[in-house]
C-alpha atoms as a PDB file:
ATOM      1  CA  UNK A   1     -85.143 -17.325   5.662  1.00  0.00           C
ATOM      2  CA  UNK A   2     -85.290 -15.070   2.885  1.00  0.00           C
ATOM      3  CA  UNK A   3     -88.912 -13.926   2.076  1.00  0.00           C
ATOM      4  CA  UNK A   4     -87.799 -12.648  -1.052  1.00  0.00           C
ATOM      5  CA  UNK A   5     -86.966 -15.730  -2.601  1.00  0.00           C
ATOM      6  CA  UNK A   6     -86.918 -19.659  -1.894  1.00  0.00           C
ATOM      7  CA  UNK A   7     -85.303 -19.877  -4.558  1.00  0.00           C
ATOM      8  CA  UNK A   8     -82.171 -18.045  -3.770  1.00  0.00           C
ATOM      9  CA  UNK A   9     -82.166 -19.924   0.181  1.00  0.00           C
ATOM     10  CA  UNK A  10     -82.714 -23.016  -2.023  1.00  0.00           C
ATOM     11  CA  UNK A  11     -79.374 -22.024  -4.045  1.00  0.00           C
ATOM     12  CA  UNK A  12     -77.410 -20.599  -0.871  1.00  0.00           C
ATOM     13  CA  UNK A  13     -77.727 -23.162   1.050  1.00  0.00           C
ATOM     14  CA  UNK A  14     -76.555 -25.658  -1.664  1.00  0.00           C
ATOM     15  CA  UNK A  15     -73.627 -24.177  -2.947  1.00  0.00           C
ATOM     16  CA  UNK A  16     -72.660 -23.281   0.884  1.00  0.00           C
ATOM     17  CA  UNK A  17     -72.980 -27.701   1.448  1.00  0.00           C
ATOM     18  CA  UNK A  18     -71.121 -28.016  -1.807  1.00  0.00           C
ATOM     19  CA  UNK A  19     -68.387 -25.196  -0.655  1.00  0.00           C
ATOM     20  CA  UNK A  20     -68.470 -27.665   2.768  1.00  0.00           C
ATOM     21  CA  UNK A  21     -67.374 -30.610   0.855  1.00  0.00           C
ATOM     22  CA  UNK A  22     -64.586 -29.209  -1.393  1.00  0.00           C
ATOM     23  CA  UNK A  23     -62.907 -27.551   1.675  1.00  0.00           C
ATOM     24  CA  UNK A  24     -63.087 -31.709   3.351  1.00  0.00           C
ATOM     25  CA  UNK A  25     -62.115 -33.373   0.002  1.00  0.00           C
ATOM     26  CA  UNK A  26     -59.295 -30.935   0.060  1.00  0.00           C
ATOM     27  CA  UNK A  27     -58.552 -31.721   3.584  1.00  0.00           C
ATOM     28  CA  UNK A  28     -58.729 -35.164   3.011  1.00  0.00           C
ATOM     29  CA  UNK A  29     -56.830 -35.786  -0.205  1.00  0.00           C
ATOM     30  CA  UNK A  30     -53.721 -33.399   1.172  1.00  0.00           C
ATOM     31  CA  UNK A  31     -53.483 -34.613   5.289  1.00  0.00           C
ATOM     32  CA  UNK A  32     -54.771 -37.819   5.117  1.00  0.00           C
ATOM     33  CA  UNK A  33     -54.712 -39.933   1.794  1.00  0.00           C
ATOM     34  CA  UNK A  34     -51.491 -38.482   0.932  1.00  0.00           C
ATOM     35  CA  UNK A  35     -48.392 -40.485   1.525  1.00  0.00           C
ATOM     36  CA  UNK A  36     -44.918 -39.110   2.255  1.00  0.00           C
ATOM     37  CA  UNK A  37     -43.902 -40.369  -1.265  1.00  0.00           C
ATOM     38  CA  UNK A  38     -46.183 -38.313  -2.745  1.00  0.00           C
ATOM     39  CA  UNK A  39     -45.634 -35.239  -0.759  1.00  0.00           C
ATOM     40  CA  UNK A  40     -41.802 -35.301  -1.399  1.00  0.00           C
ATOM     41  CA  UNK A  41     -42.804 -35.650  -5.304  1.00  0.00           C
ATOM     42  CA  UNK A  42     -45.737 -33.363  -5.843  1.00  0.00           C
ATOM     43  CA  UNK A  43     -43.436 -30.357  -6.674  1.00  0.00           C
ATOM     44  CA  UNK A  44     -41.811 -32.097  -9.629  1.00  0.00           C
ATOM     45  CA  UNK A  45     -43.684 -31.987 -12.728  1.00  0.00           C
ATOM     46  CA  UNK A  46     -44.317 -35.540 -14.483  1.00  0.00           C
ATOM     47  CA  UNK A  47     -43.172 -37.389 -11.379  1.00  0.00           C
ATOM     48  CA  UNK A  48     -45.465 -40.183 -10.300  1.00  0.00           C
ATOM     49  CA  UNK A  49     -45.989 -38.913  -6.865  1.00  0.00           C
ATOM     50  CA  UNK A  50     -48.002 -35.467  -8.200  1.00  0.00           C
ATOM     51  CA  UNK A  51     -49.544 -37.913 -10.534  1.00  0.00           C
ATOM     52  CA  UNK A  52     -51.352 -39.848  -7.990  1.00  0.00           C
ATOM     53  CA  UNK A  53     -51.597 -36.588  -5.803  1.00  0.00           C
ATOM     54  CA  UNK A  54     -53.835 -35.196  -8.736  1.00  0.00           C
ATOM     55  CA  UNK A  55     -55.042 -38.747  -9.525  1.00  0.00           C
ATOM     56  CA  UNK A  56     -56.496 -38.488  -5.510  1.00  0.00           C
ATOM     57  CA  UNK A  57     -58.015 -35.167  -6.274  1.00  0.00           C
ATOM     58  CA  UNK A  58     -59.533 -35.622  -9.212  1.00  0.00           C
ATOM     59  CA  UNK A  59     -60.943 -38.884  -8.025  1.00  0.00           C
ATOM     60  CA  UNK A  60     -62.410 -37.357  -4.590  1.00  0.00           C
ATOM     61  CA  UNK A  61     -63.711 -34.001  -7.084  1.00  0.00           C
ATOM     62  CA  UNK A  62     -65.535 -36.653  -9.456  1.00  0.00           C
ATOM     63  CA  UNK A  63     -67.083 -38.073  -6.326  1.00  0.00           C
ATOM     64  CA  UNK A  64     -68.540 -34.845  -5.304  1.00  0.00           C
ATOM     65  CA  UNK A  65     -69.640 -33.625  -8.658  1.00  0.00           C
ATOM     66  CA  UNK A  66     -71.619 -36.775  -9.633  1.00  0.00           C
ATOM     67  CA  UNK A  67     -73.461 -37.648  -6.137  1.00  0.00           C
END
């Protein structure tokens, strides 16, 4: 524990859980919730496949942000 301030363990230690759940939202939205129609589509701009990709993220990021 730092002695110097709670404070900063207070802030460490919650940007270190909210590091934690960006790296599994990542994880999750790019190995598991992501179909093979979306992986073969991603790389084209304006297809519907990166679309939903990003649609996925942004979803998953909005969950995070506003628990």
């Amino acid at each position: 524990m730092n002695t110097v301030s709670p404070v900063l363990d207070f802030l460490s230690d919650y940007l270190t859980i909210v590091l934690c759940c960006f790296i599994v939202k990542h994880f999750l939205a790019d190995f598991i919730f992501q179909t093979k129609f979306q992986y073969e589509n991603k790389g084209n701009y304006g297809k519907l496949g990166g679309i939903v990709h990003s649609g996925i993220h942004a979803v998953l990021t909005f969950g995070i942000a506003f628990y």
